[in-house]
Protein backbone atom coordinates (compact mmCIF):
# COMPACT_ATOMS: atom_id res chain seq x y z
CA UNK A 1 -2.43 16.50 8.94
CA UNK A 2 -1.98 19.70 6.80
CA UNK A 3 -5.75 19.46 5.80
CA UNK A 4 -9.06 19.77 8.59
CA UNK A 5 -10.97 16.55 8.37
CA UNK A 6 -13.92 15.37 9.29
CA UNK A 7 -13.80 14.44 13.17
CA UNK A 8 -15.39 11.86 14.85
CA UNK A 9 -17.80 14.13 16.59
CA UNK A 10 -18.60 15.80 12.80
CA UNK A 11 -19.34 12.30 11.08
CA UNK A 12 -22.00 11.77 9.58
CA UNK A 13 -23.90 9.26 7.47
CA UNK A 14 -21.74 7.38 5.55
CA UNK A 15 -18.61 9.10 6.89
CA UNK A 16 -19.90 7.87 10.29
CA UNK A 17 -20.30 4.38 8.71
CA UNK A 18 -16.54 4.32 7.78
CA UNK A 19 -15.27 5.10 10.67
CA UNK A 20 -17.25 3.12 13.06
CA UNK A 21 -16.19 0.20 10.94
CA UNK A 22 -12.93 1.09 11.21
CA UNK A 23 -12.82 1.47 14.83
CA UNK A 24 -14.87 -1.87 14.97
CA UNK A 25 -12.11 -3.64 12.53
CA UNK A 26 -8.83 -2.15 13.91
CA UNK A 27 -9.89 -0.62 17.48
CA UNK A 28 -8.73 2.64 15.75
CA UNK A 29 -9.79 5.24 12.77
CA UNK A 30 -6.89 5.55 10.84
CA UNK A 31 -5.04 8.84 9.74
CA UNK A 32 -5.01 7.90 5.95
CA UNK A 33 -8.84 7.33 6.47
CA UNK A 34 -9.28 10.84 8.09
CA UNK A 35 -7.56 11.87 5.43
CA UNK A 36 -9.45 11.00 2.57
CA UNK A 37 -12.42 12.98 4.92
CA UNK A 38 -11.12 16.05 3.37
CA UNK A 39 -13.49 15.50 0.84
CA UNK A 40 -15.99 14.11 2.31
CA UNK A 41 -17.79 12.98 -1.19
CA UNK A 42 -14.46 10.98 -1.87
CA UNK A 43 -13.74 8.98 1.15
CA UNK A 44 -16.62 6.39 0.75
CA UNK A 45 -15.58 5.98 -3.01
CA UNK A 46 -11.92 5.58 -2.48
CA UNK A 47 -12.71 3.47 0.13
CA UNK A 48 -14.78 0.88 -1.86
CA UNK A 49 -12.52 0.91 -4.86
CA UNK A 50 -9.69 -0.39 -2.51
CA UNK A 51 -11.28 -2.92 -0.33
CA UNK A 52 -12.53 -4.49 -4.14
CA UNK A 53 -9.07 -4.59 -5.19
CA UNK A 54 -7.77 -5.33 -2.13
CA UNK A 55 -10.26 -8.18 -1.56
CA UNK A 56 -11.02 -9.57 -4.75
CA UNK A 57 -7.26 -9.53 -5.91
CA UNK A 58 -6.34 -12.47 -8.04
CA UNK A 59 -2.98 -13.24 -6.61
CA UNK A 60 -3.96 -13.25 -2.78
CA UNK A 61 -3.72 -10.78 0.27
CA UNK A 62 0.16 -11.35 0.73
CA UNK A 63 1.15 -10.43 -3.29
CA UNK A 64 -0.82 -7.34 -2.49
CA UNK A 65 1.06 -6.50 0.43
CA UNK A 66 4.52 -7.11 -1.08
CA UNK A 67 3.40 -5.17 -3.92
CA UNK A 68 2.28 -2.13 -1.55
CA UNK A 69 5.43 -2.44 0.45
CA UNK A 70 7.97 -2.36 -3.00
CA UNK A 71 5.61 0.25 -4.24
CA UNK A 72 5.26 2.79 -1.14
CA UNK A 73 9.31 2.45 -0.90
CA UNK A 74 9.82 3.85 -4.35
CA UNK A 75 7.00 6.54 -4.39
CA UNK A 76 8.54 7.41 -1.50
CA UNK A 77 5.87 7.04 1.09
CA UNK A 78 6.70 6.51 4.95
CA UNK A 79 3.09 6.02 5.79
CA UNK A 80 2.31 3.04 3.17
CA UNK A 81 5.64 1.72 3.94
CA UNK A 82 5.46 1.42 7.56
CA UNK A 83 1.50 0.31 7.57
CA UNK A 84 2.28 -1.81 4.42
CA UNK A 85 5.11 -3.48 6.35
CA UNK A 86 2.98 -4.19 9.59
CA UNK A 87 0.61 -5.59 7.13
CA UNK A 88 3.29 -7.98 5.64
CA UNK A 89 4.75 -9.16 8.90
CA UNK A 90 1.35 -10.75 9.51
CA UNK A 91 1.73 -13.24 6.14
CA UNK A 92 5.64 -13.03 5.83
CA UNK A 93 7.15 -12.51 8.83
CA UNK A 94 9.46 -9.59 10.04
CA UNK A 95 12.97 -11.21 8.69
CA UNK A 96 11.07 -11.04 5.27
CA UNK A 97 9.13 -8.65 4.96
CA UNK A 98 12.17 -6.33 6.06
CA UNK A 99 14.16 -8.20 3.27
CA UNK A 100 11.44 -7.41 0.72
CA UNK A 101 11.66 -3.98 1.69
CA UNK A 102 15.51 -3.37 1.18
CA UNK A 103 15.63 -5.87 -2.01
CA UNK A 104 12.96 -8.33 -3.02
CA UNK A 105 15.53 -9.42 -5.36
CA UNK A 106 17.66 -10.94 -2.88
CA UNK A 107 14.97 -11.72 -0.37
CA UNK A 108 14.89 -15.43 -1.22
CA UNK A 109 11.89 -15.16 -3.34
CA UNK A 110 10.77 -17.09 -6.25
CA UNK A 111 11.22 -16.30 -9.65
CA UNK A 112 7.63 -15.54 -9.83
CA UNK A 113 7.67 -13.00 -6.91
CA UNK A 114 10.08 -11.47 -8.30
CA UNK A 115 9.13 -10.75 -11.74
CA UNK A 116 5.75 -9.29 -9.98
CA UNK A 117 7.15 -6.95 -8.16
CA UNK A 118 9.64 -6.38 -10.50
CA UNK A 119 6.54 -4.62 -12.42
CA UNK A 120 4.99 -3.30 -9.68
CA UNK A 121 8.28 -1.45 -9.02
CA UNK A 122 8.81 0.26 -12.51
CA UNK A 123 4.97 1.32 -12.75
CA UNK A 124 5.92 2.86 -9.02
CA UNK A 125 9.42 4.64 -11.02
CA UNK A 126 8.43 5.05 -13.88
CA UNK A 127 5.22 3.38 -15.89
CA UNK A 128 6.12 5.03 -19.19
CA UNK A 129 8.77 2.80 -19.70
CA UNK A 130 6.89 -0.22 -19.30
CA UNK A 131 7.50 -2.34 -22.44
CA UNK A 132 5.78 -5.40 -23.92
CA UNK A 133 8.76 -7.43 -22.78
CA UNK A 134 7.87 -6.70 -18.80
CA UNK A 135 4.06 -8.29 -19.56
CA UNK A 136 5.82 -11.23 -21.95
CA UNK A 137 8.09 -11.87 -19.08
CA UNK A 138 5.50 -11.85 -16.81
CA UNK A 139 3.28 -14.34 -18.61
CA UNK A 140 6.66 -16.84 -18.73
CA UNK A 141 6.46 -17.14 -15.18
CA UNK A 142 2.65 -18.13 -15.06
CA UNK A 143 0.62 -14.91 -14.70
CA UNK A 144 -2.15 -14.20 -16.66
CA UNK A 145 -3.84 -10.72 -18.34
CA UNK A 146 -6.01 -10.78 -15.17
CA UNK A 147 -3.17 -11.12 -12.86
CA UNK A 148 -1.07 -8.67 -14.56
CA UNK A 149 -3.33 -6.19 -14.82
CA UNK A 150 -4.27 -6.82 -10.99
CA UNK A 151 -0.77 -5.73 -9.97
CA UNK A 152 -0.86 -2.98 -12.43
CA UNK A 153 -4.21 -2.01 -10.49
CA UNK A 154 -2.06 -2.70 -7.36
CA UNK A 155 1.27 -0.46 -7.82
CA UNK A 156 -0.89 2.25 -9.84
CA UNK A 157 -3.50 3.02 -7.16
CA UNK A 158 -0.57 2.48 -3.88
CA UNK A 159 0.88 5.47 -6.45
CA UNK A 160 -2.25 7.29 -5.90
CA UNK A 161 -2.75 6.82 -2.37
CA UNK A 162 0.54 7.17 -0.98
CA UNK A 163 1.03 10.36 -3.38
CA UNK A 164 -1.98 11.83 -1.56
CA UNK A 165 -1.01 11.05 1.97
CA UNK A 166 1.67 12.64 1.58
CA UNK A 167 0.45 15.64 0.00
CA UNK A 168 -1.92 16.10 2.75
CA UNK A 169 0.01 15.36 5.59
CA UNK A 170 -0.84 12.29 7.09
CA UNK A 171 1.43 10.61 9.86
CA UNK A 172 1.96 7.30 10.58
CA UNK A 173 0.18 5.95 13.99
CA UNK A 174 2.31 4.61 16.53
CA UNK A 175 1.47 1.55 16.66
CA UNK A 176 2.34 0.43 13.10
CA UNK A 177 5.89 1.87 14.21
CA UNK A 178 8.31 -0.84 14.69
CA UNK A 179 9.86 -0.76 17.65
CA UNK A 180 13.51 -1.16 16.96
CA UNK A 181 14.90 2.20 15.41
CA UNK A 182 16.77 0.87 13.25
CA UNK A 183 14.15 -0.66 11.38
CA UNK A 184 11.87 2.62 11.78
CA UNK A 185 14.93 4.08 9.94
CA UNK A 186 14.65 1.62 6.85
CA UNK A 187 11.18 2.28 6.35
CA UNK A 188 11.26 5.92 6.69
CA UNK A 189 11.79 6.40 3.00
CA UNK A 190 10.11 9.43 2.16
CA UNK A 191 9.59 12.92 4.70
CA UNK A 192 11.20 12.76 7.48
């Protein structure tokens, strides 16, 4: 981490209440948490605005973790990617979650899948060039304003996050390193 943060001996009040959670949840305090503890009036907020999107996201857990996946390859962001692909593995499995990652569009999904993270991908690229022909083609395949704008929610704030992990230096754990190298490889899309 390029940036102090707030230890675990310096927490306080609500900073303390994150990361006891944490720790409580995942046995750990992650480093993108610790992160955000560089301003320490941030990291609560951030926090709650993802966990409501996360857990109130119209399409399900594993949409949101395909979307984070295609988004944190194109940002380029080795920490989302190799969390986000730990995270997938859990819904997916490894064979296709790794498949997502190199190509979603030949990783046996359905049409709908596809067109969602087709959108997620160019709002990761390039959102500018989002036309009314992406959210028409969306809608074809089933998904509503609500859903659309849920993935737009989804690839715009994984642009945010990931953008500011990186900025700040964060590394990715060890243990949501895979452990065959070659697959550490694929997902090491951004710094090396």
């Amino acid at each position: 981490m390029y940036l102090k943060t707030v230890s675990d001996e310096e927490a306080t009040a609500e900073i303390a209440e994150a990361y006891a959670a944490e720790r409580a949840g995942m046995g750990t305090v992650m480093n993108a948490t610790r992160a955000l503890s560089a301003r320490p009036d941030m990291l609560v907020p951030v926090d709650r605005l993802l966990n409501q999107l996360r857990d109130g996201f119209s399409l399900g857990l594993e949409a949101f973790r395909m979307i984070t996946l295609v988004v944190a390859k194109h940002v380029p962001s080795n920490y989302c990617s190799h969390v986000y692909f730990r995270g997938l593995t859990r819904f997916a499995g490894r064979d296709q979650a790794l498949a997502i990652q190199a190509d979603h569009r030949s990783a046996g999904l359905s049409e709908r899948d596809v067109a969602m993270l087709d959108y997620a991908e160019q709002i990761a690229i390039d959102a500018s060039r989002v036309r009314a022909a992406d959210i028409d083609r969306l809608r074809a395949v089933g998904f509503s304003d609500l859903n659309i704008a849920d993935i737009a929610y989804a690839a715009s704030f994984r642009c945010f996050l990931s953008r500011y992990y990186d900025a700040v230096g964060a590394t990715v754990e060890p243990q949501f390193l895979d452990d065959d190298p070659t697959v550490r490889e694929q997902l090491t899309v951004g710094r090396p």
